[in-house]
Protein backbone atom coordinates (compact mmCIF):
# COMPACT_ATOMS: atom_id res chain seq x y z
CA UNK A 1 -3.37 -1.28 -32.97
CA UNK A 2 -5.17 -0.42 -29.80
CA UNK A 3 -5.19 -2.94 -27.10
CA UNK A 4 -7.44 -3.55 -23.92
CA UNK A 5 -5.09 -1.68 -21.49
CA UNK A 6 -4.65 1.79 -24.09
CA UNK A 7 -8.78 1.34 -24.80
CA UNK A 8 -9.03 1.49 -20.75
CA UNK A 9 -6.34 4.35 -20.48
CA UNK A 10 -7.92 6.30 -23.14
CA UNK A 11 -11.37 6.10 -21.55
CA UNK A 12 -9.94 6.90 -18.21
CA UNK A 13 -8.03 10.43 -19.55
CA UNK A 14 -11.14 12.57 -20.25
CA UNK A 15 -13.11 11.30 -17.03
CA UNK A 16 -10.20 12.92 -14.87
CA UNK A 17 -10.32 16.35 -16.25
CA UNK A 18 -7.95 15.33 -19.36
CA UNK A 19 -3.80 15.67 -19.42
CA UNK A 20 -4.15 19.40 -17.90
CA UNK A 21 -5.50 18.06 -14.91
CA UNK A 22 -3.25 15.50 -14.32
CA UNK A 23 -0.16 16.33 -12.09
CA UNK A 24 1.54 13.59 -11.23
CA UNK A 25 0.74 9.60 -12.29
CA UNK A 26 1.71 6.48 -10.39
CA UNK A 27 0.68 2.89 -9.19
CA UNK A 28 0.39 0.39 -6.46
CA UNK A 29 -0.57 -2.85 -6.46
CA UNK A 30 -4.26 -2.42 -7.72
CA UNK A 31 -4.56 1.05 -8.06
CA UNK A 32 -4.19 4.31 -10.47
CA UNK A 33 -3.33 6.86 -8.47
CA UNK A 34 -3.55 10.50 -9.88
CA UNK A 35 -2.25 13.54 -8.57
CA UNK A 36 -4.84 16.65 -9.96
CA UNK A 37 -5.21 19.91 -10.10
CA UNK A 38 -8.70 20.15 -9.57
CA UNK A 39 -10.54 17.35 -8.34
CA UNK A 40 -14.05 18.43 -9.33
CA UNK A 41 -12.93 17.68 -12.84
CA UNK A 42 -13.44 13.80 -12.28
CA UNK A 43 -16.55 11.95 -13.28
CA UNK A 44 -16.79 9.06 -10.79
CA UNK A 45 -20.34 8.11 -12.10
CA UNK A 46 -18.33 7.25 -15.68
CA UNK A 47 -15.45 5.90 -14.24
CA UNK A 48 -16.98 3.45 -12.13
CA UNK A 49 -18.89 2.68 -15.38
CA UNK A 50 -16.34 1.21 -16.96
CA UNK A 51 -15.57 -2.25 -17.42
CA UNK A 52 -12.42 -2.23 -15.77
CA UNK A 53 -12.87 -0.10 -13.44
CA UNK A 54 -13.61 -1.82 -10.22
CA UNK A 55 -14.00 1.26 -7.54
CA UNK A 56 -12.73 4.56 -7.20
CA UNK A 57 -11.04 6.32 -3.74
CA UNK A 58 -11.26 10.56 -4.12
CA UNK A 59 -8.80 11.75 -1.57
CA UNK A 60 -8.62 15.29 -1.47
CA UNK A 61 -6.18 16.23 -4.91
CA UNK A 62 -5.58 12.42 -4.95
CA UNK A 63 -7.83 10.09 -7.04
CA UNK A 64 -7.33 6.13 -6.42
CA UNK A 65 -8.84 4.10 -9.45
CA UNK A 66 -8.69 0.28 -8.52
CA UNK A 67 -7.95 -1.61 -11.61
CA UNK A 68 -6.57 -4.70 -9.95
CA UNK A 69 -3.15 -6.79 -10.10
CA UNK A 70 -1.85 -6.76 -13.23
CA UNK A 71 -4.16 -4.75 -14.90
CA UNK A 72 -2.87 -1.90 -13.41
CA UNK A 73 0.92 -2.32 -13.76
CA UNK A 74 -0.09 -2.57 -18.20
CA UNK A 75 -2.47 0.40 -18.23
CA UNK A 76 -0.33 3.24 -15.96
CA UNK A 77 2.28 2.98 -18.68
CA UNK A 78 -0.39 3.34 -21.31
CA UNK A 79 -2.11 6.30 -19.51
CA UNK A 80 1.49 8.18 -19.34
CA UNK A 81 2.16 7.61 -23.34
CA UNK A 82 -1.47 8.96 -23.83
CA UNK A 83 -1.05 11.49 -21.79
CA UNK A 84 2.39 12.86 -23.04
CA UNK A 85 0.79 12.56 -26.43
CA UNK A 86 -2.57 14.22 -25.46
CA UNK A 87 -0.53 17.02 -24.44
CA UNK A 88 1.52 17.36 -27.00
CA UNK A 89 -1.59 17.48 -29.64
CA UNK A 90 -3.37 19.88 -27.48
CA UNK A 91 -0.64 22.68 -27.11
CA UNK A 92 -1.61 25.50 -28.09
CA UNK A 93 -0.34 27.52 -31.10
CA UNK A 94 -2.22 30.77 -31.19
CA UNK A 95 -2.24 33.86 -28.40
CA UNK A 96 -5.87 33.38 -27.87
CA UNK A 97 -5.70 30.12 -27.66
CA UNK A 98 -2.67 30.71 -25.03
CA UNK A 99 -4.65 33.09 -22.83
CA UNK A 100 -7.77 30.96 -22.46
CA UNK A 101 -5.52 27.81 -21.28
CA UNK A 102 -3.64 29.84 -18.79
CA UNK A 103 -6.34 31.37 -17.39
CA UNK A 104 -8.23 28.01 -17.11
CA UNK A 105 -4.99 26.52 -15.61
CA UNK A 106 -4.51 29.16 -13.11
CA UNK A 107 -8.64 28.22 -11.95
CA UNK A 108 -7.38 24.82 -11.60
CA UNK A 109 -5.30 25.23 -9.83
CA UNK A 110 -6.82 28.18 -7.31
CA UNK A 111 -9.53 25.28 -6.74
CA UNK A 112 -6.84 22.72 -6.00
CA UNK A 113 -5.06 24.76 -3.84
CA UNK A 114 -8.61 25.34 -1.81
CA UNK A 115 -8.44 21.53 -1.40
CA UNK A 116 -5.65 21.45 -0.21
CA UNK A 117 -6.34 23.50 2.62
CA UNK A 118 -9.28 21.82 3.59
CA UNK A 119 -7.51 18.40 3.45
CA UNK A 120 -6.29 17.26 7.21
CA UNK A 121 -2.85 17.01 7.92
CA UNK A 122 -2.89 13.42 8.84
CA UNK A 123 -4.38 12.16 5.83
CA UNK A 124 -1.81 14.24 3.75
CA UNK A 125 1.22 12.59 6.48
CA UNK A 126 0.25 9.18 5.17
CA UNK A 127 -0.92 9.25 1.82
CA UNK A 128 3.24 11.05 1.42
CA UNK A 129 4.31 7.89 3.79
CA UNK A 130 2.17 5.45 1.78
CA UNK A 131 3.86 6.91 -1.75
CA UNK A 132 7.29 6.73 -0.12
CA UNK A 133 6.75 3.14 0.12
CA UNK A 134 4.51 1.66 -2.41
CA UNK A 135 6.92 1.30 -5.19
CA UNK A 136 9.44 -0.89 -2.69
CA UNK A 137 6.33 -3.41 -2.40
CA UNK A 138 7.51 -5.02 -5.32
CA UNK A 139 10.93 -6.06 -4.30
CA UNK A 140 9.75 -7.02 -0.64
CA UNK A 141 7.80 -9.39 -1.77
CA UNK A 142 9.66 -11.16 -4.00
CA UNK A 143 12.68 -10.86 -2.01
CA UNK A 144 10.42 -12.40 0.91
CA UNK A 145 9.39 -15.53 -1.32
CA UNK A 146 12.98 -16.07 -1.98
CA UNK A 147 13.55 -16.03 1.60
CA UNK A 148 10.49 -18.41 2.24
CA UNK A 149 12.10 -20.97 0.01
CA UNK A 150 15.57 -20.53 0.89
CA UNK A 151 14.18 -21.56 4.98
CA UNK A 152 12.29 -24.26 3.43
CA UNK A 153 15.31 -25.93 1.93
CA UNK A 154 17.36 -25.21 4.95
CA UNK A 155 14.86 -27.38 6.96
CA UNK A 156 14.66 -29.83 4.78
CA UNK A 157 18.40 -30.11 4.21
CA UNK A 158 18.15 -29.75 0.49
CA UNK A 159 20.58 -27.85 -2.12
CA UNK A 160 23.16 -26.89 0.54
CA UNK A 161 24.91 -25.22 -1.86
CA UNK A 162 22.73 -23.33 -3.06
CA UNK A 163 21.13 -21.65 0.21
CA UNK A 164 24.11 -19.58 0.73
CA UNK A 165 23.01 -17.46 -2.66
CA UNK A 166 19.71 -17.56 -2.02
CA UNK A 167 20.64 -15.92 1.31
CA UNK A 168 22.44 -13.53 -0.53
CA UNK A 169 19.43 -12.43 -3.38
CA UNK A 170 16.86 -12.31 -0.48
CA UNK A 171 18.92 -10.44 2.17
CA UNK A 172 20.57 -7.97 -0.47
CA UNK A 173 17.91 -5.74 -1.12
CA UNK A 174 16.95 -5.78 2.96
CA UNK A 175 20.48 -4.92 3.58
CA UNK A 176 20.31 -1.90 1.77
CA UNK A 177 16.05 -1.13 1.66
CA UNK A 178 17.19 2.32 4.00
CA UNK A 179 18.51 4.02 0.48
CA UNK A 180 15.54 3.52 -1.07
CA UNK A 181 13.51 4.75 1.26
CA UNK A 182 16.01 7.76 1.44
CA UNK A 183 15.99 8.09 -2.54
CA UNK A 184 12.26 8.14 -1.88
CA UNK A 185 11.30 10.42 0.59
CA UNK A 186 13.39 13.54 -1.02
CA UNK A 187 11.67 12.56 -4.13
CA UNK A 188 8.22 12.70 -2.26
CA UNK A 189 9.20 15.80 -0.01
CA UNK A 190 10.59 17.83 -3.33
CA UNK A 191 14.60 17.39 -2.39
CA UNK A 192 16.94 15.67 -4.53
CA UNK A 193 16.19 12.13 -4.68
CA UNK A 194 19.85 10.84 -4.83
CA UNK A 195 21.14 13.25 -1.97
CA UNK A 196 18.08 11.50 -0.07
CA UNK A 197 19.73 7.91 -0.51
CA UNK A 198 23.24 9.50 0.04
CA UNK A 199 22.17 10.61 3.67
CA UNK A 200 19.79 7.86 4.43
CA UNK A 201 23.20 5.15 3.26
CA UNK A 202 24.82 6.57 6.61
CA UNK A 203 22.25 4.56 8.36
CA UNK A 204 23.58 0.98 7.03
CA UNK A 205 27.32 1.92 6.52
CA UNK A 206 29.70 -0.80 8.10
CA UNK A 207 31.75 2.36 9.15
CA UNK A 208 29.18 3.27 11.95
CA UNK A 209 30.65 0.57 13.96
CA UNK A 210 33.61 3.12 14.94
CA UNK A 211 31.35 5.95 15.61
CA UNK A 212 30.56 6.34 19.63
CA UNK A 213 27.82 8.34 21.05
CA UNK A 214 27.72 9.85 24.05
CA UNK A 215 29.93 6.19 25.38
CA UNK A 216 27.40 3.75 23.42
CA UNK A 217 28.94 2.14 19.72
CA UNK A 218 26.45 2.61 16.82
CA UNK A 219 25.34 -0.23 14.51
CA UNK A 220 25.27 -0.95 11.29
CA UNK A 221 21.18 -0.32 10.44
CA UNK A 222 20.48 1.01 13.64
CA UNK A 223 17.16 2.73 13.62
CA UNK A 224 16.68 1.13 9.99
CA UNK A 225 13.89 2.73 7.95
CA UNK A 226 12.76 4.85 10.74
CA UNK A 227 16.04 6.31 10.63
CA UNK A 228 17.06 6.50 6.59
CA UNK A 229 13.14 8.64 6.52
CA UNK A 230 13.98 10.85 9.61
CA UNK A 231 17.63 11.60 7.67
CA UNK A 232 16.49 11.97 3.87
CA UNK A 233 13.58 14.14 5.36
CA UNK A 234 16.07 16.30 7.19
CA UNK A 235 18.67 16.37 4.30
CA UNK A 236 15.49 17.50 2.30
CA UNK A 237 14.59 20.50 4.15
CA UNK A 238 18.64 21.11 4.44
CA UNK A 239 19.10 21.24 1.11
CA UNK A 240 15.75 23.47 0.34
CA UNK A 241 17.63 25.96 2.94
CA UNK A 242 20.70 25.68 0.70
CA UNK A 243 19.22 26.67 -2.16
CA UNK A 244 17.55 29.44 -0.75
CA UNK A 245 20.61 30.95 0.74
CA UNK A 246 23.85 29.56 -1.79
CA UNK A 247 24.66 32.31 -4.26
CA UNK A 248 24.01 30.37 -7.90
CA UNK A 249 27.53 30.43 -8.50
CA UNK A 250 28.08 28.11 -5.82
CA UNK A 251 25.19 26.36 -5.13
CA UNK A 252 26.18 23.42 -7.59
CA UNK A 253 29.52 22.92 -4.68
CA UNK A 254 28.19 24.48 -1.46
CA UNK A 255 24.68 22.68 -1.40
CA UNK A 256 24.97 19.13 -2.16
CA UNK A 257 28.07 19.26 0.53
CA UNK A 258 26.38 21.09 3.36
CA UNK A 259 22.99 18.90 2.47
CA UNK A 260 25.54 15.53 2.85
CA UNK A 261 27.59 16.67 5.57
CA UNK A 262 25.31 18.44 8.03
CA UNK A 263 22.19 15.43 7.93
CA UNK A 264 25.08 13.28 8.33
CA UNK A 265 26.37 14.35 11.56
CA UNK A 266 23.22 14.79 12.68
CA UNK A 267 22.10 11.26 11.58
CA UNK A 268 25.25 9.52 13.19
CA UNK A 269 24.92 11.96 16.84
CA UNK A 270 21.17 11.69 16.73
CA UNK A 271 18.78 10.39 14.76
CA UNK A 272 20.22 6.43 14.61
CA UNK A 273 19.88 6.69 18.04
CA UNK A 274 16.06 7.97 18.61
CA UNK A 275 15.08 5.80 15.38
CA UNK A 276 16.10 2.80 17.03
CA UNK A 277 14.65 3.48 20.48
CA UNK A 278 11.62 3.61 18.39
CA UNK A 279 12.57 0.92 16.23
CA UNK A 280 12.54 -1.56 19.49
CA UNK A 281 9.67 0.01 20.79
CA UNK A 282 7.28 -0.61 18.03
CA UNK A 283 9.02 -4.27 17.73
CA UNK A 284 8.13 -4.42 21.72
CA UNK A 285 4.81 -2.95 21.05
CA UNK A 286 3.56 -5.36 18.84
CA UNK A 287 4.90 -8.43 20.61
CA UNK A 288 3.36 -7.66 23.78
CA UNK A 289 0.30 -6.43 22.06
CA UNK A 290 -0.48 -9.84 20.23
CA UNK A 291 1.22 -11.68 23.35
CA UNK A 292 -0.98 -10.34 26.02
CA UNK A 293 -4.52 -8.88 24.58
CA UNK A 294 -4.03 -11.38 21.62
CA UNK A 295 -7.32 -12.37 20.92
CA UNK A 296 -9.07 -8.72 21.59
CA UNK A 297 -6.19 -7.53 19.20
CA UNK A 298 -6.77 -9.92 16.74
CA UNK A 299 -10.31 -8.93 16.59
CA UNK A 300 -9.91 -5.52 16.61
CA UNK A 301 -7.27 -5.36 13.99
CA UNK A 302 -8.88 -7.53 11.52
CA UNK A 303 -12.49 -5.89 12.00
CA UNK A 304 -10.87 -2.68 10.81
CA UNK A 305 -8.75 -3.34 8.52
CA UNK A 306 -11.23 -3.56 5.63
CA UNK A 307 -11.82 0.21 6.05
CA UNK A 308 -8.35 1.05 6.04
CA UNK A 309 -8.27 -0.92 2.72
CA UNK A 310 -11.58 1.52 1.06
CA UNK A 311 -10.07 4.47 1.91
CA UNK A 312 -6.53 3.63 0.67
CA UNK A 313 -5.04 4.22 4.18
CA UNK A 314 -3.57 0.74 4.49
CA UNK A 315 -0.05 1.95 2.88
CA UNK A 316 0.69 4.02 6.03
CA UNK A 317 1.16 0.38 7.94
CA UNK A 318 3.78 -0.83 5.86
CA UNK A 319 6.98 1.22 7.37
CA UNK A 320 5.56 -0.83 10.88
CA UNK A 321 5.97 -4.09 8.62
CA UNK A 322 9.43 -3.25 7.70
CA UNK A 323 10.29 -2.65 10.82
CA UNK A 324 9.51 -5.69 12.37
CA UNK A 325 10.73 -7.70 9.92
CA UNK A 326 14.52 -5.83 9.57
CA UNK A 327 14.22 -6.74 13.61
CA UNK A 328 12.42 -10.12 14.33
CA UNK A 329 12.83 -11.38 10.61
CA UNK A 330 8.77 -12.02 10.07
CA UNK A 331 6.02 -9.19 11.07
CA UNK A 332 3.51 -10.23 13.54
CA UNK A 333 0.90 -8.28 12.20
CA UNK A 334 0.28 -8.77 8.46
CA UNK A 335 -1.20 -12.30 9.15
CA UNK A 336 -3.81 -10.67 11.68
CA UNK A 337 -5.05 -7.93 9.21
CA UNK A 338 -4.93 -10.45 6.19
CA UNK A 339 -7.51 -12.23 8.30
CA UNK A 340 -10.03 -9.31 7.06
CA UNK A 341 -9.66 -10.43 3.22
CA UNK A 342 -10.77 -14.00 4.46
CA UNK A 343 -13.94 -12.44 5.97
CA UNK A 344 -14.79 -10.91 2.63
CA UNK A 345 -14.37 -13.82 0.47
CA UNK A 346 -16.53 -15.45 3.24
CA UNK A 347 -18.95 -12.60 2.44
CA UNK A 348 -18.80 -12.32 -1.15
CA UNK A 349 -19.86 -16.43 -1.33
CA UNK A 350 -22.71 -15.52 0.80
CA UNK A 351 -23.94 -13.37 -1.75
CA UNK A 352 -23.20 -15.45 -4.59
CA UNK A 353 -25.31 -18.27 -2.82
CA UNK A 354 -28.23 -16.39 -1.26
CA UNK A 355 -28.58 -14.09 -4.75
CA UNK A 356 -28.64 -17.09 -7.17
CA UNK A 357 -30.90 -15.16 -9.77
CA UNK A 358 -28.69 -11.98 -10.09
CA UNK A 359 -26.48 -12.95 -12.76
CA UNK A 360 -24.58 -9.84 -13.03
CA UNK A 361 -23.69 -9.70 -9.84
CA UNK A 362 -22.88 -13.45 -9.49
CA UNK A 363 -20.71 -13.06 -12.87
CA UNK A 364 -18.68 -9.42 -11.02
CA UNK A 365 -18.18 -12.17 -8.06
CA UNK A 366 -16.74 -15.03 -10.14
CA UNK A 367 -14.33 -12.49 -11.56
CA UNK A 368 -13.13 -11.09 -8.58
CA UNK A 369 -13.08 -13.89 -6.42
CA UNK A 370 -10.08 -15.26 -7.64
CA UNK A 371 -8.04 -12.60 -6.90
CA UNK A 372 -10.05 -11.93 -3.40
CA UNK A 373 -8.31 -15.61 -2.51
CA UNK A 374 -5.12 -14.37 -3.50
CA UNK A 375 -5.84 -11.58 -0.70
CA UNK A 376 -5.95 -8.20 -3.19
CA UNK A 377 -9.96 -6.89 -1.50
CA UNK A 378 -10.43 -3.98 -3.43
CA UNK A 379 -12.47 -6.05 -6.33
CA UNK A 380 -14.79 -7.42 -3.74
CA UNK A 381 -15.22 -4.39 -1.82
CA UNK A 382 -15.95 -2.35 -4.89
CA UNK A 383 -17.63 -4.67 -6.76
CA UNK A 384 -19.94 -6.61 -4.59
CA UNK A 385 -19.89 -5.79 -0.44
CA UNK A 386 -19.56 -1.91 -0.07
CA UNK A 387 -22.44 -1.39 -2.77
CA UNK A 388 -24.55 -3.55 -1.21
CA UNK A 389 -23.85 -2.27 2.21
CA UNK A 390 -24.49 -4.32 5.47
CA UNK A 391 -22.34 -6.96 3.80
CA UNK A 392 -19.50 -4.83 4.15
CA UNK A 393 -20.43 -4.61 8.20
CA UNK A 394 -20.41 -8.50 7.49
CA UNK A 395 -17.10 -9.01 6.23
CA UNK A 396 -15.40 -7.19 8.76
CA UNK A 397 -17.22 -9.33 11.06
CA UNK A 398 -15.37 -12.38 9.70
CA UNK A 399 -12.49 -10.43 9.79
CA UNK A 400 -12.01 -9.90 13.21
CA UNK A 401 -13.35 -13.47 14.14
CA UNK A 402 -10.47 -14.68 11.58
CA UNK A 403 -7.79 -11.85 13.72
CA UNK A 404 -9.11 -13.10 17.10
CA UNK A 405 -8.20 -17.14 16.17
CA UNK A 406 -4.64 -15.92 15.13
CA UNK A 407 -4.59 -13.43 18.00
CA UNK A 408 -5.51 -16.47 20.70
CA UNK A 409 -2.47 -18.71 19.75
CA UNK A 410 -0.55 -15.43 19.90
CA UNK A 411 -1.27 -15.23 23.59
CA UNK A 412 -0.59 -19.66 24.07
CA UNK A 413 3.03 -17.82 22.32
CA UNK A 414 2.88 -19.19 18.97
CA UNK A 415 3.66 -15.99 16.81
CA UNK A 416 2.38 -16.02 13.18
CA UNK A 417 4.50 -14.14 10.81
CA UNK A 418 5.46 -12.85 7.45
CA UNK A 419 8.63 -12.60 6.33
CA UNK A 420 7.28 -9.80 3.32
CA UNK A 421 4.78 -7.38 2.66
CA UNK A 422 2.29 -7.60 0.26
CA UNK A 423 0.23 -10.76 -0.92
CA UNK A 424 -2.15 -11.78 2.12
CA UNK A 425 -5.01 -14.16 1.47
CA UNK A 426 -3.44 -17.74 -0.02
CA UNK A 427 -0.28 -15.84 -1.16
CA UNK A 428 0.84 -15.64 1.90
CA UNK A 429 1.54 -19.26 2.78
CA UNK A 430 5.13 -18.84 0.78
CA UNK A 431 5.87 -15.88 3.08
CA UNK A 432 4.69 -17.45 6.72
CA UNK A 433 7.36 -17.73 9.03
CA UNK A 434 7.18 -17.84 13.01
CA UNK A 435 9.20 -19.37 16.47
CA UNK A 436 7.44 -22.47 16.42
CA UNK A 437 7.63 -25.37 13.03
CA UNK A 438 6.63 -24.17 9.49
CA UNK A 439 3.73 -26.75 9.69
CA UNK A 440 2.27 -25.28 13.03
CA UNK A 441 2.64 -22.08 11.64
CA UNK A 442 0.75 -22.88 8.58
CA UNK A 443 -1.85 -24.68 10.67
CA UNK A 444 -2.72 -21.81 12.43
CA UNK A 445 -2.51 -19.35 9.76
CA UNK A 446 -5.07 -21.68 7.78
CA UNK A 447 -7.17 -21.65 10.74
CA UNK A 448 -7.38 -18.49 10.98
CA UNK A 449 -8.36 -18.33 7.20
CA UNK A 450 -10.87 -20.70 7.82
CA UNK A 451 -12.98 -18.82 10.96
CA UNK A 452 -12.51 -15.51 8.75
CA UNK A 453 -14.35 -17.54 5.25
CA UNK A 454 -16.96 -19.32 8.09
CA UNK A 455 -17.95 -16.32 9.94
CA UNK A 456 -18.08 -14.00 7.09
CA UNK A 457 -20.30 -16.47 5.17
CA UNK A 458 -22.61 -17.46 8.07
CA UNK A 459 -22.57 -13.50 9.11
CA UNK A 460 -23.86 -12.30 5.33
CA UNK A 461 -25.78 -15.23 4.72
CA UNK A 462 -28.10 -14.67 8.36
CA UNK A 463 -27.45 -11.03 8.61
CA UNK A 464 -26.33 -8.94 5.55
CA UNK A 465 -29.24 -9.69 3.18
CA UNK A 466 -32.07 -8.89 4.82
CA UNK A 467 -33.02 -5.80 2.79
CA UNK A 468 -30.80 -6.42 -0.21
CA UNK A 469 -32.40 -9.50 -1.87
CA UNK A 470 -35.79 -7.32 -2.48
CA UNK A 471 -33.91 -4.35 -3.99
CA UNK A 472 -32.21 -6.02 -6.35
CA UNK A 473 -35.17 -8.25 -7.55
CA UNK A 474 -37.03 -4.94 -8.08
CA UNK A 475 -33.57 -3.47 -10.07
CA UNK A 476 -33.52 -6.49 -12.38
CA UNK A 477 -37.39 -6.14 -13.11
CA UNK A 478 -36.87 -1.91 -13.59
CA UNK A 479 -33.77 -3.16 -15.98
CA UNK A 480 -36.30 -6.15 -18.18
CA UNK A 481 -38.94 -3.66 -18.05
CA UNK A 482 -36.57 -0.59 -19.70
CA UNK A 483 -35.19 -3.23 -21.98
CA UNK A 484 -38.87 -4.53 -23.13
């Protein structure tokens, strides 16, 4: 029996060029995300159509459908069974049959292969950066609510013996997130996944401890993700030389060995070093950043974070977030850019207010809204700002104002943090950590919240209707008058 989540997968196959132009099929958060051979295939008119289907990112061979929390972690597994299936069914079983495939295959993929020349090298850096990450989201964050509860019963004094294993359950998988990473960036960069997270383990070996460089001791985690990406990435290309060069006869002895041995001495005698120059200067960065120009930062960041969101570039921040919070414990600057989800909830009521008679666009708002609190955007933006337009100019408006208030105590030195990734919006309150009290730090977080609903609401309501009231009026009466 079909469900909701197969019905959606098995309207989604044919609008993306069916199984033979799907490559490669994963998931974030909220999104679908599709690796194809030829883009042209996909029929964003009809996929946008569907009911739960709330917006669609084309990124060069990439296509981002935004299904939402939890919606999207039931239907990827549905879409892979139907696709496995699908292509089963569909294989061909005559020579002509054959032919025809292959030679619509090999267009395909000439026509994806254009794409991918036109596509910029940045965007391709951290859409591979944002995939390297995305599937450790998970574990962050519930590793960081475990953490947030485990500090709240330390200050209150509760369960003392239980804190010690909390410790344990949320610091485990931090301890050791540099082997993911590694296992993740061979995977992305077409190595061997595991020889990835064997090279990339060198970085948070106890053993380090007795390795000296040039007179200075390493640590343990030194450079920390910075560093386990810089080695898997280098172990990658190592290994790719390996197999290029090992006779076949000893390639399954010679290259995992030389892959192992030669990004580990390089690892230990350079890269654990540079990564964690870097590693304290982005830490350095972002403190002085937030401590000096606070309030211009603040507004800045949280003005354009929205459009980081819409074109799926947001990801690409995340290795910054684990890097502040393997050094400080909490990052400074998921707070700030959450501040941009407050101004679109502020912006989305606005509509919902000054729109009263459009009831299918006050019904897509009571649907998303929830979630919008909860600080996942892409409904909202999809759904109700970025069709409509100027209240999407709006919302980033209450954004920054919302980035600036955090951003201003900042600069009085009361830092804001997060001790995870992930959930923004109302979620986050579980996660908040900081120098100064847990209450203080969840007064000015909710503050913050606050300014972003006010100004986004009062920006919309004043500003970002002036030409979209009209409009829709006259697309209700074409829609009664079509129906009549």
């Amino acid at each position: 029996m079909r469900t909701p989540d197969s019905t959606t997968a098995a309207a989604i196959l044919p609008l993306v060029g069916g199984p033979a132009n799907v490559l490669t099929v994963a998931h974030c958060m909220t999104r679908l995300r599709l690796g194809l051979r030829d883009p042209s295939l996909v029929d964003g008119g009809a996929l946008r159509a569907l009911p739960a289907v709330l917006g669609l990112v084309a990124d060069g061979d990439t296509c981002q459908i935004v299904l939402g929390p939890g919606t999207v972690a039931r239907v990827t597994p549905e879409f892979e069974a139907l696709l496995t299936t699908t292509a089963d069914r569909l294989a061909p079983h005559d020579a002509e049959t054959t032919t025809a495939d292959l030679l619509a295959l090999r267009g395909a993929e000439l026509k994806a292969a254009r794409t991918r020349r036109n596509a910029t090298p940045l965007k391709l850096l951290l859409r591979r950066i944002s995939d390297i990450f995305v599937p450790l989201i998970p574990a962050l964050i519930g590793c960081g609510v475990v953490a947030g509860l485990n500090g709240l019963l330390v200050n209150l004094g509760v369960l003392p013996g239980l804190t010690p294993a909390l410790t344990a359950i949320a610091a485990g998988f931090m301890a050791l997130i540099a082997v993911f990473v590694g296992y993740n960036t061979a995977k992305e960069f077409g190595g061997t996944p595991v020889l990835g997270g064997a090279v990339a383990s060198v970085v948070v070996y106890a053993g380090v401890s007795k390795v000296t460089v040039l007179g200075v001791t390493l640590a343990p985690g030194q450079g920390g993700v910075l560093g386990a990406l810089a080695a898997a990435l280098l172990g990658t290309y190592v290994e790719k030389w390996c197999r290029r060069w090992v006779p076949p006869t000893l390639d399954v002895l010679v290259t995992p060995t030389l892959t192992v041995l030669l990004t580990g001495l390089v690892t230990l005698y350079a890269l654990m070093y540079a990564a964690g120059e870097l590693s304290s200067a982005i830490g350095t960065a972002a403190a002085w950043l937030l401590s000096t120009t606070g309030a211009f930062a603040g507004l800045v960041l949280g003005a354009l974070f929205l459009p980081l969101v819409m074109l799926g570039l947001h990801q690409a921040l995340i290795p910054i977030h684990t890097t502040l919070i393997e050094q400080q414990g909490y990052t400074v600057l998921l707070p700030v850019l959450a501040m941009a989800g407050a101004g679109q909830v502020g912006a989305a009521l606005a509509v919902y207010v000054r729109l009263r008679h459009d009831t299918s666009l006050r019904t897509t708002i009571r649907s998303a809204l929830p979630a919008g609190l909860l600080g996942v955007g892409e409904p909202l933006i999809y759904g109700v700002s970025l069709p409509l337009g100027r209240p999407f100019v709006t919302a980033c408006a209450g954004g920054a104002a919302g980035g600036a208030f955090i951003g201003f105590f900042s600069m009085l030195g009361d830092q804001v943090g997060s001790t995870a990734i992930g959930p923004s919006g109302l979620a986050l309150f579980p996660l908040l950590s900081g120098n100064r009290s847990l209450a203080l730090t969840a007064a000015i977080y909710a503050g913050g919240l606050i300014t972003g609903y006010v100004v986004g609401f009062a920006a919309t309501y004043f500003l970002g209707l002036g030409g979209v009231a009209p409009v829709r009026r006259a697309e209700q009466a074409a829609e009664q008058a079509a129906a009549v």
